[in-house]
C-alpha atoms as a PDB file:
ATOM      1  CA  UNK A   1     111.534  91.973 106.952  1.00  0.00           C
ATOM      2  CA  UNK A   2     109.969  95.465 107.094  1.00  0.00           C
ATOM      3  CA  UNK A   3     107.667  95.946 109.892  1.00  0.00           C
ATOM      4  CA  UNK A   4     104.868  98.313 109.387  1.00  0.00           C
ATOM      5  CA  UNK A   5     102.903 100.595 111.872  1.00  0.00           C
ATOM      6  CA  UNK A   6      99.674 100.893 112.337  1.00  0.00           C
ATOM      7  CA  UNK A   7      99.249 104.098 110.670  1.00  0.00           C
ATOM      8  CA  UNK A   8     101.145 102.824 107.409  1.00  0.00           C
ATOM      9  CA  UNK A   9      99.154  99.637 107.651  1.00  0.00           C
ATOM     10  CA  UNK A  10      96.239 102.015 106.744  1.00  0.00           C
ATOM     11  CA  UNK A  11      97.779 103.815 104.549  1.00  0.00           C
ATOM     12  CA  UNK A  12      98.755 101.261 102.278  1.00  0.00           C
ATOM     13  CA  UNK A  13      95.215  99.270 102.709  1.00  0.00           C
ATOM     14  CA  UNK A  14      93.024 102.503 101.747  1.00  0.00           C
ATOM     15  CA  UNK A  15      95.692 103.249  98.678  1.00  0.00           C
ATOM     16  CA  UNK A  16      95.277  99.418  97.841  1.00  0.00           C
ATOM     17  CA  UNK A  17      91.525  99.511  98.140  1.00  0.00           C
ATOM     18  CA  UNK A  18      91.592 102.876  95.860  1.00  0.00           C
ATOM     19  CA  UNK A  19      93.540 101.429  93.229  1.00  0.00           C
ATOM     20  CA  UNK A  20      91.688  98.155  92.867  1.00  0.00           C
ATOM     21  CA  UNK A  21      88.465  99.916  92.918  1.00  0.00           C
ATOM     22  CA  UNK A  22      89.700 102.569  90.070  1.00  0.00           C
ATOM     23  CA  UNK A  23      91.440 100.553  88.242  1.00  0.00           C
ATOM     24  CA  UNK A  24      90.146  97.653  85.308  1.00  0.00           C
ATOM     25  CA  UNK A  25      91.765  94.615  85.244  1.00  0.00           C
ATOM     26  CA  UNK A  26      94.142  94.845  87.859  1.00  0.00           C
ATOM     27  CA  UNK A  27      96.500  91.975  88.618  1.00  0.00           C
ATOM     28  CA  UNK A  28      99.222  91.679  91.457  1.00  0.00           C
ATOM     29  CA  UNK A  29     102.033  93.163  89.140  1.00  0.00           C
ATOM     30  CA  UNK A  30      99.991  95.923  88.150  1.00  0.00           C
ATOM     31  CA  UNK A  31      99.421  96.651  92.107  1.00  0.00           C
ATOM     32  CA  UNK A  32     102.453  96.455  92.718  1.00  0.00           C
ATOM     33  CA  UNK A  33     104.061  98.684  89.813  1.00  0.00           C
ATOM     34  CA  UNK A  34     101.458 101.210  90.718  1.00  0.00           C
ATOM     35  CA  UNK A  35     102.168 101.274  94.194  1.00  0.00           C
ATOM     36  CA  UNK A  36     105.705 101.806  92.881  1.00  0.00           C
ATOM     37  CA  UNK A  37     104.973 105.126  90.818  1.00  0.00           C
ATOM     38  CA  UNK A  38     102.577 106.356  93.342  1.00  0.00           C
ATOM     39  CA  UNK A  39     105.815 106.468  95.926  1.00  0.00           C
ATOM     40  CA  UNK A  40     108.089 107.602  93.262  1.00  0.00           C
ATOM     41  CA  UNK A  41     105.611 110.702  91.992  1.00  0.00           C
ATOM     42  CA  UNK A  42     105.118 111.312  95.905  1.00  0.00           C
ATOM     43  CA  UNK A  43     109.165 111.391  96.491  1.00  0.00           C
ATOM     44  CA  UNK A  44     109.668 113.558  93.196  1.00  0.00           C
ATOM     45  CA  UNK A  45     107.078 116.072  94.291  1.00  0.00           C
ATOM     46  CA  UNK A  46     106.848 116.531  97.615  1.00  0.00           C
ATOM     47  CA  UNK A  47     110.027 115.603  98.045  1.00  0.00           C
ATOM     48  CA  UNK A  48     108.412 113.170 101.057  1.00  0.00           C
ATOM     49  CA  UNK A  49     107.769 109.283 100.428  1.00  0.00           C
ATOM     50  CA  UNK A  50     104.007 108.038 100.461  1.00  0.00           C
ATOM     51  CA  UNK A  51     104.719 105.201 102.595  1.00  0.00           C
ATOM     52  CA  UNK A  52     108.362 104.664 102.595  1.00  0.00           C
ATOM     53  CA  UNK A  53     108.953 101.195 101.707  1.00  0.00           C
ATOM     54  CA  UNK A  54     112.059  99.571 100.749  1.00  0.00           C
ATOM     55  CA  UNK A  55     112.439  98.050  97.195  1.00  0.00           C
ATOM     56  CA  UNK A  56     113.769  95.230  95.423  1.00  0.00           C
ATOM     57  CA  UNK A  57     114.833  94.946  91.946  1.00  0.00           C
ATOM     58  CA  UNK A  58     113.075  91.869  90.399  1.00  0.00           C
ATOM     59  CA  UNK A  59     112.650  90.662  87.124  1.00  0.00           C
ATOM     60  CA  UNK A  60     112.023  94.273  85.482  1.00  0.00           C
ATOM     61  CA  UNK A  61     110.333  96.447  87.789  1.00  0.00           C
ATOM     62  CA  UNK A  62     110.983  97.426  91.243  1.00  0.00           C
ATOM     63  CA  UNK A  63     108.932  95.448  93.952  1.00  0.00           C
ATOM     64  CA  UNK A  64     108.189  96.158  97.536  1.00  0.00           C
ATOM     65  CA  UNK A  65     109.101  92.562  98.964  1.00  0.00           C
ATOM     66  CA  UNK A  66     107.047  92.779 102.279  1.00  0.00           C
ATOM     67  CA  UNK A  67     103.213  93.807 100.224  1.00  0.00           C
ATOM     68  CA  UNK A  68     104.446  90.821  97.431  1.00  0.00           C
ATOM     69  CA  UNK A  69     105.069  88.105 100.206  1.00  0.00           C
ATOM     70  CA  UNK A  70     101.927  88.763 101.667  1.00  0.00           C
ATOM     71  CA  UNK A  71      99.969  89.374  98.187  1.00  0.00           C
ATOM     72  CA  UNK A  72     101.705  85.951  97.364  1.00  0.00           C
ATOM     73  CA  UNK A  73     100.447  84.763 100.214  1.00  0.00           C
ATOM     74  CA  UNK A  74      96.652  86.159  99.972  1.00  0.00           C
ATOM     75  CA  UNK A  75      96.202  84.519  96.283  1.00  0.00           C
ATOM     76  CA  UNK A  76      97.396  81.462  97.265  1.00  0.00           C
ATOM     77  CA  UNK A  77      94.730  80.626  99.791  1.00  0.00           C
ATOM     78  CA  UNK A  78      96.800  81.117 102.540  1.00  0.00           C
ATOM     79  CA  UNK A  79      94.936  84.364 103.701  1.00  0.00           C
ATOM     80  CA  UNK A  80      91.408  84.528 103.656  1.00  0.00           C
ATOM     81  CA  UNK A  81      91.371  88.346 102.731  1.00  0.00           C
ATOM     82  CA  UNK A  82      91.980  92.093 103.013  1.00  0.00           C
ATOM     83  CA  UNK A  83      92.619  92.353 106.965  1.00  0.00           C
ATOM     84  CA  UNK A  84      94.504  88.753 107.051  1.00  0.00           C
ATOM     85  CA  UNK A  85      96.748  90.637 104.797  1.00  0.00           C
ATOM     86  CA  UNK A  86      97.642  93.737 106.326  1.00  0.00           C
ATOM     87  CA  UNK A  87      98.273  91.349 109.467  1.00  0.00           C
ATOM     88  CA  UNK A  88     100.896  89.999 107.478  1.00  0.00           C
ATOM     89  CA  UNK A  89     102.806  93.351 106.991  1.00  0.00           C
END
């Protein structure tokens, strides 16, 4: 599994927290996918990855595997929130 630092750890919460907060209706998918684009767009112009997490190809859309385990986990129950998740990474 992908280990994160500390550094990307906050990265990826405070581009998490931003999404969620300007974004309606926003499910795990939708996270995800958007996540996605925001790396690709990042890559494309600046030529430089956001975070630089690995992808998997799953069902139609590409998926960082590490942020949906621990999403998985989170909704589940098994997490009791926002830090408990980043733990996970």
């Amino acid at each position: 599994m992908f280990k994160f630092s500390e550094s990307t750890k906050r990265k990826l919460g405070n581009a998490i927290v931003y999404i969620a907060y300007h974004t309606s209706g926003l499910c795990r998918n939708k996270l995800l996918k958007l996540l996605y684009l925001m790396e690709e767009h990042m890559a494309l112009k600046y030529h430089v990855p956001f975070i630089g997490m690995p992808y998997d190809l799953r069902h139609a859309s590409p998926v960082a595997s590490a942020v949906f385990i621990a999403l998985s986990d989170a909704l589940s129950g098994q997490s009791s929130g926002t830090v408990e998740f980043l733990l996970r990474l």
